[in-house]
Structures are given as structure tokens and as C-alpha cells.
PDB file of N, CA and C in Angstrom:
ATOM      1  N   UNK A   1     -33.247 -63.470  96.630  1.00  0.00           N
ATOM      2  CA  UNK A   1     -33.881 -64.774  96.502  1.00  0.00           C
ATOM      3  C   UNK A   1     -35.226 -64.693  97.224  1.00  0.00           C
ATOM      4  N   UNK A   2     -36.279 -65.114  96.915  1.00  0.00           N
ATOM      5  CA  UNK A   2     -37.437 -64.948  96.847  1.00  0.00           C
ATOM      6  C   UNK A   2     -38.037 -66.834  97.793  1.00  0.00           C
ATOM      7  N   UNK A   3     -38.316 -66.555  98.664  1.00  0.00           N
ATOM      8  CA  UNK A   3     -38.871 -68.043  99.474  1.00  0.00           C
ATOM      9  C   UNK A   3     -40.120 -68.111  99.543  1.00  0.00           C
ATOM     10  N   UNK A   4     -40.523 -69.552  99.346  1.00  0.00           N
ATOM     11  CA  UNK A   4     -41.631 -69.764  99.602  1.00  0.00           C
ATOM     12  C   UNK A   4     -42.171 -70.337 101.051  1.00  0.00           C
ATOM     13  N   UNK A   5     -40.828 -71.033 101.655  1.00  0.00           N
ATOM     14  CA  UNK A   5     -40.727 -71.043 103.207  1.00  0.00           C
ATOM     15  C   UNK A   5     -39.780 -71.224 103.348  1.00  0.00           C
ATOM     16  N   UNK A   6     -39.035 -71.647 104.601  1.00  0.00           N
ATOM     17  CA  UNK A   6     -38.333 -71.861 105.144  1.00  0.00           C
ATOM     18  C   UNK A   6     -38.040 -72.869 105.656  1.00  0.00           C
ATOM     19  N   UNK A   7     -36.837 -73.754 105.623  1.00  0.00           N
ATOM     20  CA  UNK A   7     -36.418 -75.055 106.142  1.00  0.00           C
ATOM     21  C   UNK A   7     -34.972 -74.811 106.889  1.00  0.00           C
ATOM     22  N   UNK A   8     -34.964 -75.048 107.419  1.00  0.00           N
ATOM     23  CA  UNK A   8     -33.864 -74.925 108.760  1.00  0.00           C
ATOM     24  C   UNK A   8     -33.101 -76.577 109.064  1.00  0.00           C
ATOM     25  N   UNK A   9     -32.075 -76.335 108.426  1.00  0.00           N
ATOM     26  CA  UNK A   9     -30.959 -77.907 108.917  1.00  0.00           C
ATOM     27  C   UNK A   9     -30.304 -77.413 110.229  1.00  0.00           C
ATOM     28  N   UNK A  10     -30.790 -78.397 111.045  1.00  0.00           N
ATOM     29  CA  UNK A  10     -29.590 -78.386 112.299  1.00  0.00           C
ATOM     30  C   UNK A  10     -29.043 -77.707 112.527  1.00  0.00           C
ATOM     31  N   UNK A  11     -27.457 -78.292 111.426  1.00  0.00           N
ATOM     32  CA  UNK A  11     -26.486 -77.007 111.905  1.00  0.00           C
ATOM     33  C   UNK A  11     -26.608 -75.457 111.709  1.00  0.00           C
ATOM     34  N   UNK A  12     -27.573 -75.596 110.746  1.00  0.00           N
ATOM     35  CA  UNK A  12     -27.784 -73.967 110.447  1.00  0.00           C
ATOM     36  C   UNK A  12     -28.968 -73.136 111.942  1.00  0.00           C
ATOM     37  N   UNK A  13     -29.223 -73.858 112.580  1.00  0.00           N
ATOM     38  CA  UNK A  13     -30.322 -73.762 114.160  1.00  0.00           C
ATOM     39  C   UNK A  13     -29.216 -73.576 115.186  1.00  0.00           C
ATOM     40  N   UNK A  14     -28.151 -74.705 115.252  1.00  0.00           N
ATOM     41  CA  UNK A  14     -27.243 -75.014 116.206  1.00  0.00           C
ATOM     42  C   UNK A  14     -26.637 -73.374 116.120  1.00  0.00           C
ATOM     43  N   UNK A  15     -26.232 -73.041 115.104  1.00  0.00           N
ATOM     44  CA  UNK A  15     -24.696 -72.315 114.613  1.00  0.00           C
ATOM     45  C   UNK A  15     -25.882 -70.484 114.818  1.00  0.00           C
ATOM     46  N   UNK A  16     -27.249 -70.655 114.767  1.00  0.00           N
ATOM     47  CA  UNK A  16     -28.070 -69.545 115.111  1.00  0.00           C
ATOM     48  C   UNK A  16     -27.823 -69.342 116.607  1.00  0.00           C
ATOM     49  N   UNK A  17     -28.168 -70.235 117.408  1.00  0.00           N
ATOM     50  CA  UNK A  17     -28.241 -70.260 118.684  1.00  0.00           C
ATOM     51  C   UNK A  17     -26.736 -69.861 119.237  1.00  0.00           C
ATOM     52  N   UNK A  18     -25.548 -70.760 118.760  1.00  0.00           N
ATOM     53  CA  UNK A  18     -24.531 -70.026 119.394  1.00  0.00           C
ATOM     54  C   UNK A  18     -24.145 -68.577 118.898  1.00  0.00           C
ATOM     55  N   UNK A  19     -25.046 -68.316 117.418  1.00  0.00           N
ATOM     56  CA  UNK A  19     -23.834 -66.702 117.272  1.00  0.00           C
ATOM     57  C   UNK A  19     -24.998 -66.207 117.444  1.00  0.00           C
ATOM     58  N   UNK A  20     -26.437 -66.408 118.538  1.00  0.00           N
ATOM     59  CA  UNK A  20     -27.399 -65.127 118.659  1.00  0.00           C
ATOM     60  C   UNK A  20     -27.941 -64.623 116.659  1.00  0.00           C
ATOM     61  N   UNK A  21     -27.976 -65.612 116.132  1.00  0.00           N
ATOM     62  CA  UNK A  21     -28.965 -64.945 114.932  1.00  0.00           C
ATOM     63  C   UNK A  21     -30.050 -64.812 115.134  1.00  0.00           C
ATOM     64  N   UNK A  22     -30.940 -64.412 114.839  1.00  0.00           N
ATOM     65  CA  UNK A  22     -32.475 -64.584 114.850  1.00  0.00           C
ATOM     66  C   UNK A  22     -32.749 -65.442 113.366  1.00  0.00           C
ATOM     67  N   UNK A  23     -34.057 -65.580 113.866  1.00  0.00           N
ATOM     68  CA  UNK A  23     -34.637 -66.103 112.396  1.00  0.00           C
ATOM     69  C   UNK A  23     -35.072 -65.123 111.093  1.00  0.00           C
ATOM     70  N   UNK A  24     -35.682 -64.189 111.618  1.00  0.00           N
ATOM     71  CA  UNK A  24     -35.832 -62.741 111.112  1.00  0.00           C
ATOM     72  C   UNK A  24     -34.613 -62.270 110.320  1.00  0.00           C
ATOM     73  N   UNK A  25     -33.625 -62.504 111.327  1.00  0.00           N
ATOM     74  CA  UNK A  25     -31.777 -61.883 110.749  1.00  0.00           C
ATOM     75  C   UNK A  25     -31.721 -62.469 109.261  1.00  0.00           C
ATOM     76  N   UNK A  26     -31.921 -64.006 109.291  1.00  0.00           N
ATOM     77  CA  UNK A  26     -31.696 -64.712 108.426  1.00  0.00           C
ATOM     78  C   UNK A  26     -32.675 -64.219 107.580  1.00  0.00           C
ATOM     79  N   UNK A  27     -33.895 -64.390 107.332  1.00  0.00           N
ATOM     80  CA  UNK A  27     -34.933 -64.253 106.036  1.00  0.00           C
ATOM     81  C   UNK A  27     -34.894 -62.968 105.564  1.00  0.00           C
ATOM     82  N   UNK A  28     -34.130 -61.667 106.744  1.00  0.00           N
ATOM     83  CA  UNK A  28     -33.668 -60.998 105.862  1.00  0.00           C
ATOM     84  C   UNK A  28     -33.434 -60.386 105.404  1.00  0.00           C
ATOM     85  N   UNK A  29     -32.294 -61.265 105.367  1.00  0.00           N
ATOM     86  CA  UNK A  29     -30.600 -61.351 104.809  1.00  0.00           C
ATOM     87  C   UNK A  29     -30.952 -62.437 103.347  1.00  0.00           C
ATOM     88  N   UNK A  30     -32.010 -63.217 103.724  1.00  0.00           N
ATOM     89  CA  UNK A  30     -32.162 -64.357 102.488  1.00  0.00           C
ATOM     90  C   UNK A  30     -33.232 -63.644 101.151  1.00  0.00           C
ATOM     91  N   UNK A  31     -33.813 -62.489 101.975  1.00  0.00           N
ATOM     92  CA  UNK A  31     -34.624 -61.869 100.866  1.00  0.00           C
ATOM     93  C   UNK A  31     -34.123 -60.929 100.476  1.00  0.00           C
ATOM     94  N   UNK A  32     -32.964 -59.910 101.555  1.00  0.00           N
ATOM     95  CA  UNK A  32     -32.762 -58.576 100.486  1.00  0.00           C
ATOM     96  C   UNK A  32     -30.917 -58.660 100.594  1.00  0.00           C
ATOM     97  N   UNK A  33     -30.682 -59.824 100.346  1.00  0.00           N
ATOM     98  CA  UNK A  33     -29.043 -60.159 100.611  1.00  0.00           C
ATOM     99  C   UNK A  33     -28.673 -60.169  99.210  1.00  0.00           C
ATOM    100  N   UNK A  34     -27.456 -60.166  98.511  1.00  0.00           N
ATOM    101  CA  UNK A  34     -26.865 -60.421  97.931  1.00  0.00           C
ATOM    102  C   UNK A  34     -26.168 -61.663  97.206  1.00  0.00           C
ATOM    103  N   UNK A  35     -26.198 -62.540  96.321  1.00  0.00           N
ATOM    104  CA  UNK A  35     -25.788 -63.905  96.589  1.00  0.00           C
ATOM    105  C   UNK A  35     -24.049 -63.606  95.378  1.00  0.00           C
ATOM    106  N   UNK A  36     -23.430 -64.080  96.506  1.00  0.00           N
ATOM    107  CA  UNK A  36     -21.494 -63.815  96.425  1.00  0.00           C
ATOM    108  C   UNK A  36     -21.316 -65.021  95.618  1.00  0.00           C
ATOM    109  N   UNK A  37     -21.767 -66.408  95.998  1.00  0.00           N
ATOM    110  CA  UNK A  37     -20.738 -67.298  95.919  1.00  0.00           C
ATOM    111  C   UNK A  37     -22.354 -68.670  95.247  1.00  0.00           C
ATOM    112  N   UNK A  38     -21.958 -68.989  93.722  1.00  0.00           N
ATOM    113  CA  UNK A  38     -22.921 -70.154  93.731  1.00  0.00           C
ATOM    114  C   UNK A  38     -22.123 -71.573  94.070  1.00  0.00           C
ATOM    115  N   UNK A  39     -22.690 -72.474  94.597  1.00  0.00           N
ATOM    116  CA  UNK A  39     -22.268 -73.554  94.362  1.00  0.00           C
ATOM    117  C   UNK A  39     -23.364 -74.662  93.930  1.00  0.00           C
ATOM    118  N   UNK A  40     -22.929 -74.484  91.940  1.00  0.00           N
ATOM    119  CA  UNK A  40     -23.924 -75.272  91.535  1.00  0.00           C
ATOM    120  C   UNK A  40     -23.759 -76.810  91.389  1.00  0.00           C
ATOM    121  N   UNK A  41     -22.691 -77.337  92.084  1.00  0.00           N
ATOM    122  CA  UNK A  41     -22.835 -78.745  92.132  1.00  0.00           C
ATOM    123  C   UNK A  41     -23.367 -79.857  93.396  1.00  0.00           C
ATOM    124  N   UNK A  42     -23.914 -78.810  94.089  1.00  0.00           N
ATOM    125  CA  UNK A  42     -24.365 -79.078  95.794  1.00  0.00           C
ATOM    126  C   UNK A  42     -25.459 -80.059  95.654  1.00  0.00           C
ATOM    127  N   UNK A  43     -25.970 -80.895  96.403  1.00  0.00           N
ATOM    128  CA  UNK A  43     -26.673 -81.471  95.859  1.00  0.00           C
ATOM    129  C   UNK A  43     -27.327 -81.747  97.105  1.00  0.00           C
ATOM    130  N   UNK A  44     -29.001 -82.010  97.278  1.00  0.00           N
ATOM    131  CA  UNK A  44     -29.779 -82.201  96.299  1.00  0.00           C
ATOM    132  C   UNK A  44     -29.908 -81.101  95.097  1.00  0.00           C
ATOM    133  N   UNK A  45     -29.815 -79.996  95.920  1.00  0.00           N
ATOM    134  CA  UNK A  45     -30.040 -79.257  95.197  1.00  0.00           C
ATOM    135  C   UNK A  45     -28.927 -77.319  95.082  1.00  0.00           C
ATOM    136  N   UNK A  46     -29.095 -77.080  94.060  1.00  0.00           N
ATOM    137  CA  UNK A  46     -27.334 -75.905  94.098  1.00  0.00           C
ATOM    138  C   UNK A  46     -27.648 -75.160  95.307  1.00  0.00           C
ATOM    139  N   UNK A  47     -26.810 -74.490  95.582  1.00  0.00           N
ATOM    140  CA  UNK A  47     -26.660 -73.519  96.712  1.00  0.00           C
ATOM    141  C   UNK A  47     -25.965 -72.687  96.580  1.00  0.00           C
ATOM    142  N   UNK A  48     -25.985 -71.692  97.423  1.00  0.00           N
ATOM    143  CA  UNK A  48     -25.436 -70.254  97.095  1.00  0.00           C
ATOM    144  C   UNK A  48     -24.814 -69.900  98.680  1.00  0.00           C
ATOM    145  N   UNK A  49     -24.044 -68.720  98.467  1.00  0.00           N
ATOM    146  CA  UNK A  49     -23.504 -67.820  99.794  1.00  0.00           C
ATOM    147  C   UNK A  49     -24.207 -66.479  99.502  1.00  0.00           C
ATOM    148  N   UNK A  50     -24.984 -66.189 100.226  1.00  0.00           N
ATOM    149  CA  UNK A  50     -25.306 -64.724 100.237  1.00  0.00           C
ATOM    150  C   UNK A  50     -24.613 -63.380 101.662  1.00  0.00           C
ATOM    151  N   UNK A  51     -24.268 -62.130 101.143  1.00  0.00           N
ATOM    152  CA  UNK A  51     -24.230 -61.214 102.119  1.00  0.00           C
ATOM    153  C   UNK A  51     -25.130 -60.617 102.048  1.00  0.00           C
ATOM    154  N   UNK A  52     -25.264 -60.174 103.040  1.00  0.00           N
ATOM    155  CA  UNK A  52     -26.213 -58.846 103.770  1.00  0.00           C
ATOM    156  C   UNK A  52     -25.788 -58.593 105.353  1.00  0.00           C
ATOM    157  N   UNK A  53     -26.354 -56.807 105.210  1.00  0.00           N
ATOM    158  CA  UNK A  53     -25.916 -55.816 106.276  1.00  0.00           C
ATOM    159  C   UNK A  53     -27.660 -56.282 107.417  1.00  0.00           C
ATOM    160  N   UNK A  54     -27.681 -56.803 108.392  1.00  0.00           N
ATOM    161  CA  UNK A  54     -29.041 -56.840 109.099  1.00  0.00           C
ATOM    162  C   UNK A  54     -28.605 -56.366 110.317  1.00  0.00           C
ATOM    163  N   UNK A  55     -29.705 -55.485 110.462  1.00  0.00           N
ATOM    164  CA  UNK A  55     -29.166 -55.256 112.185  1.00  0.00           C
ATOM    165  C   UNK A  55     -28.047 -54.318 112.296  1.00  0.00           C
ATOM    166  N   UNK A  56     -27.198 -53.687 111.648  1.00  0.00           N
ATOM    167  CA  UNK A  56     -25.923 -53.098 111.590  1.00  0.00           C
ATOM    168  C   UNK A  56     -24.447 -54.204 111.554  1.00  0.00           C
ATOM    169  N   UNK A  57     -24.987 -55.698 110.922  1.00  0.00           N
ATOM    170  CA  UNK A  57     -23.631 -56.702 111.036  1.00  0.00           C
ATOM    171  C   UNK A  57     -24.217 -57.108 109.906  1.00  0.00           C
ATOM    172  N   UNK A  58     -22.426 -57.632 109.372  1.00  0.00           N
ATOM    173  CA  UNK A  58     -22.542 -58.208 108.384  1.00  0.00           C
ATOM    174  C   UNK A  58     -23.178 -60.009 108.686  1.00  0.00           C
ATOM    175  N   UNK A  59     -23.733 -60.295 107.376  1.00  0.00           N
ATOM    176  CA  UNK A  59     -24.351 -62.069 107.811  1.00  0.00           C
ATOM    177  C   UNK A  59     -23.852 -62.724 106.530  1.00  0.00           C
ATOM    178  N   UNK A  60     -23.289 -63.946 106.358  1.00  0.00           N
ATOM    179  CA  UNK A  60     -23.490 -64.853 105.537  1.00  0.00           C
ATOM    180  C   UNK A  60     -24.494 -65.694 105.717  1.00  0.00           C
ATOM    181  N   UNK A  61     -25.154 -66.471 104.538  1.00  0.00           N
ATOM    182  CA  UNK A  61     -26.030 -67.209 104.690  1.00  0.00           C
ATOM    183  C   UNK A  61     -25.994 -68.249 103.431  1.00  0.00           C
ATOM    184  N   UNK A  62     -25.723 -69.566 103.857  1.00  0.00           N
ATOM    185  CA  UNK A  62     -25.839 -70.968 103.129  1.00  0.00           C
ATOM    186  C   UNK A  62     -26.964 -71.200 102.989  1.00  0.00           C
ATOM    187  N   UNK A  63     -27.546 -71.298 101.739  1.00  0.00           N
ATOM    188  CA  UNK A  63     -29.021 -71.453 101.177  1.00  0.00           C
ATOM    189  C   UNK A  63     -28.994 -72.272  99.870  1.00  0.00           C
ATOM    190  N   UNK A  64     -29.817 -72.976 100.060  1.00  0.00           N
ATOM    191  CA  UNK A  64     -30.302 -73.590  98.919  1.00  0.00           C
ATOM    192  C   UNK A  64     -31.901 -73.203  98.713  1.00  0.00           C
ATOM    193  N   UNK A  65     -32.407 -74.197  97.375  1.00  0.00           N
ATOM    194  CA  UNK A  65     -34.162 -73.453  97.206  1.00  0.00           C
ATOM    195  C   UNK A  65     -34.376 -74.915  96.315  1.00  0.00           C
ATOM    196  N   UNK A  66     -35.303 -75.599  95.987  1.00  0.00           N
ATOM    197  CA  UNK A  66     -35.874 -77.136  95.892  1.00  0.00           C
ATOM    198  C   UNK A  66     -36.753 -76.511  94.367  1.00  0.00           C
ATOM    199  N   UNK A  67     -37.599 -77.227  93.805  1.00  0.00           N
ATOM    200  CA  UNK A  67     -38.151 -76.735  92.857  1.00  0.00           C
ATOM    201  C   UNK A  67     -39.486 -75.938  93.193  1.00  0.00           C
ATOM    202  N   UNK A  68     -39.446 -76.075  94.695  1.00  0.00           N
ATOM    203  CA  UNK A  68     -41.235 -75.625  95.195  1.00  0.00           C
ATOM    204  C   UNK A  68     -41.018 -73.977  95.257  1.00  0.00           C
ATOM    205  N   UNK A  69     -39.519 -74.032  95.580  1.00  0.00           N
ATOM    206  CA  UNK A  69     -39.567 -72.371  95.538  1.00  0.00           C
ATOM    207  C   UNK A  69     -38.824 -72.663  97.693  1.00  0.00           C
ATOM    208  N   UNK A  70     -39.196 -73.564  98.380  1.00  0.00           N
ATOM    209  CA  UNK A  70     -38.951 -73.474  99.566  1.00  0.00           C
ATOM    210  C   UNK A  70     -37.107 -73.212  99.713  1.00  0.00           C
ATOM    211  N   UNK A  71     -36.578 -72.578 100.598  1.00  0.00           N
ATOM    212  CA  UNK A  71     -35.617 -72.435 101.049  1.00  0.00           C
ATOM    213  C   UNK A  71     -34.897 -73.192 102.392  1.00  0.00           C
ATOM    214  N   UNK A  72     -33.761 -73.642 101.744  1.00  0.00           N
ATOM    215  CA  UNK A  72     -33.444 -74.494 103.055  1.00  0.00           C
ATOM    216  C   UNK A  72     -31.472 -73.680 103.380  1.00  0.00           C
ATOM    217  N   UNK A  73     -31.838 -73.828 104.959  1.00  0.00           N
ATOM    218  CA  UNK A  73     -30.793 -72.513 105.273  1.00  0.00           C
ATOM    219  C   UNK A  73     -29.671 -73.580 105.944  1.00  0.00           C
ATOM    220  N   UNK A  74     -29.065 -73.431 105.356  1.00  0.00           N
ATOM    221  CA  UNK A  74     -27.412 -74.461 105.836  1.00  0.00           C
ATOM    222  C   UNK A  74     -26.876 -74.200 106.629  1.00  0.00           C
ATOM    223  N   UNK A  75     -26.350 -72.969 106.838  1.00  0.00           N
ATOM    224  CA  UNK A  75     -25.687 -72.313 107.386  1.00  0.00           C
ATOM    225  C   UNK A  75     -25.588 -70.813 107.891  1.00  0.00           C
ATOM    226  N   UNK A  76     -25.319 -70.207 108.948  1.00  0.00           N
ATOM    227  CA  UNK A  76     -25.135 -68.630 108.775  1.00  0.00           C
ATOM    228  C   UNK A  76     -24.167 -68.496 109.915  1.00  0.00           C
ATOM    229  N   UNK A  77     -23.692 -67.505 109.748  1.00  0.00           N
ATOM    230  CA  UNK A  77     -22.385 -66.829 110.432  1.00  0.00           C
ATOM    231  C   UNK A  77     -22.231 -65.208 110.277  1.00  0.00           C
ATOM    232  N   UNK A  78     -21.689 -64.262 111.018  1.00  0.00           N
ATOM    233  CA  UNK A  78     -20.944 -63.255 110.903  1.00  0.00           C
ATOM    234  C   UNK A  78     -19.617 -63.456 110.448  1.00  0.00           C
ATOM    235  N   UNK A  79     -19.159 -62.870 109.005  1.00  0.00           N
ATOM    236  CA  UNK A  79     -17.727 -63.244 108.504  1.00  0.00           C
ATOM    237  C   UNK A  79     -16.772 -62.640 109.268  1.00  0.00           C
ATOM    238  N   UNK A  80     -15.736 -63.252 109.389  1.00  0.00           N
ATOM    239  CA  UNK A  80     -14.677 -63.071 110.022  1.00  0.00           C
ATOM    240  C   UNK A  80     -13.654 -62.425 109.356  1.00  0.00           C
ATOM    241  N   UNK A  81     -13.148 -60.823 109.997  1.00  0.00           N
ATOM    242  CA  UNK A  81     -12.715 -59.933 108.987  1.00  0.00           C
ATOM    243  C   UNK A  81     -11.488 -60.687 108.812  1.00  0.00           C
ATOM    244  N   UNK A  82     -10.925 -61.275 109.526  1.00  0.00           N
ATOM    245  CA  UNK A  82      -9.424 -62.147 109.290  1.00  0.00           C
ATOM    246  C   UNK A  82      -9.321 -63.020 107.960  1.00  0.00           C
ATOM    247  N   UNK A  83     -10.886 -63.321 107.691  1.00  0.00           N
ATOM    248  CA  UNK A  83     -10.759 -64.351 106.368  1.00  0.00           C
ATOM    249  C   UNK A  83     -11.265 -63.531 105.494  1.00  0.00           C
ATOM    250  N   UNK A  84     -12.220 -63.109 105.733  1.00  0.00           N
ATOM    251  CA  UNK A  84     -12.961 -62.000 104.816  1.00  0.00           C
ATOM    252  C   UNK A  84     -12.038 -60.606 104.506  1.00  0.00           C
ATOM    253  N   UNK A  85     -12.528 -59.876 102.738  1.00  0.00           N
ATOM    254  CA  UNK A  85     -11.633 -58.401 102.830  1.00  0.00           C
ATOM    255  C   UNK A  85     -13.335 -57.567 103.301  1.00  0.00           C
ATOM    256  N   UNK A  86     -12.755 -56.524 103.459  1.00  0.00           N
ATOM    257  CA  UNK A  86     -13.857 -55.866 103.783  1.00  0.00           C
ATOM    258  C   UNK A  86     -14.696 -54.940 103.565  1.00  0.00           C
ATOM    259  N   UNK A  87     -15.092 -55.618 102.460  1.00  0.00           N
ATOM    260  CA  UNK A  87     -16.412 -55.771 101.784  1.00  0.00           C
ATOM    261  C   UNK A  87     -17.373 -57.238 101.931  1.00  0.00           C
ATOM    262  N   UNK A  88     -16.680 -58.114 102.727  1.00  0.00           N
ATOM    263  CA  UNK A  88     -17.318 -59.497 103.203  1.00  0.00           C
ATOM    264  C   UNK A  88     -17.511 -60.091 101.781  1.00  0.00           C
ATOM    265  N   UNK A  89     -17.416 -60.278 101.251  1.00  0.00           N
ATOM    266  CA  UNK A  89     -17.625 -60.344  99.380  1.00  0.00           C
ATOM    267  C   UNK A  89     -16.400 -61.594  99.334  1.00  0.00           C
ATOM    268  N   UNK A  90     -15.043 -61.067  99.310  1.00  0.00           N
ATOM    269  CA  UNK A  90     -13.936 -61.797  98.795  1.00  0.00           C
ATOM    270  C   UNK A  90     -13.158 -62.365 100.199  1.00  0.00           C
ATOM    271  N   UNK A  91     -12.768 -63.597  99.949  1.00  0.00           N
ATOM    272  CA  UNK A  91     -11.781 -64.667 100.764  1.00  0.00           C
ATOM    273  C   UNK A  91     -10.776 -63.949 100.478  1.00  0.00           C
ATOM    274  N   UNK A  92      -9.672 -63.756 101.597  1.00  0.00           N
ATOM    275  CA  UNK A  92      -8.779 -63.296 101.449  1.00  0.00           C
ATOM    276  C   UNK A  92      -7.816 -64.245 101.151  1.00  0.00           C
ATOM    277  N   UNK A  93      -8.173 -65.593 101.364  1.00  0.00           N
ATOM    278  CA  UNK A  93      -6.891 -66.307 100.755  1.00  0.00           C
ATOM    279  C   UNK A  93      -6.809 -66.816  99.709  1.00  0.00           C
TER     280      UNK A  93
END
């Protein structure tokens, strides 16, 4: 996915700060990541789950993109191999 900037919600700042992401980690993970999971009924606008390897860890990343092309980052986390199989790809439940 290709950004034209970057928009940062809260929890996706909050949830950086406690798991030590960088911002860097995130953009990318948002430019040369993978996108796993769409969710095209999200609204304002669809959103996606992307993986990527940054840094030597795996990252998820909640993203959406507006019609300007800007990116707005929902969420990110290191998956949790307990929920995740491992390939970080598939829910194990």
C-alpha cells in the first residue's frame, strides 16, 4: 500500500507507545507489508490487516487509506503466536 501520509488514531499512538513500535516500524510495514485480512465494510472508509517482518518481528497493522491516497493507522501490534499459526497470516481459531 502506497501513502500519501500518514494519520495516526489514538489508539493506534497509545498501543505504539506501550508495545515500543516506532513510527518508521509502522510505514514500513505499511509500505512493504503484505495485506492478510480486508475489511471492506469499515467505515468511513475499508480497511485492511497487513503483515510484515520489520526489525526481525513480526507486525500487524490496521490501516485504512481515504480517497486522497492518505493513510490512517488504527492499530498495530506484534501477533501473538497463541492466536496466530506461524506464518502470522491465519487465526488459529
Amino acid at each position: 500500500m502506497k501513502c500519501k501520509g500518514y494519520i495516526y488514531k489514538k489508539h493506534a499512538l497509545e498501543r505504539m507507545i506501550s508495545r515500543n513500535i516506532s513510527f518508521e516500524e509502522v510505514e514500513k510495514a505499511i509500505n512493504e507489508g503484505e495485506i492478510i485480512k480486508d475489511y471492506p465494510d469499515d467505515k468511513p472508509f475499508k480497511s485492511c490487516l497487513i503483515l510484515a517482518i520489520v526489525n526481525k518481528k513480526p507486525l500487524h497493522i490496521v490501516v485504512s487509506q481515504d480517497n486522497e491516497g492518505n493513510c490512517f493507522v488504527i492499530s498495530t501490534y506484534e501477533p501473538d503466536k497463541e492466536i496466530w499459526d506461524k506464518d502470522f497470516k491465519t487465526n488459529k481459531k
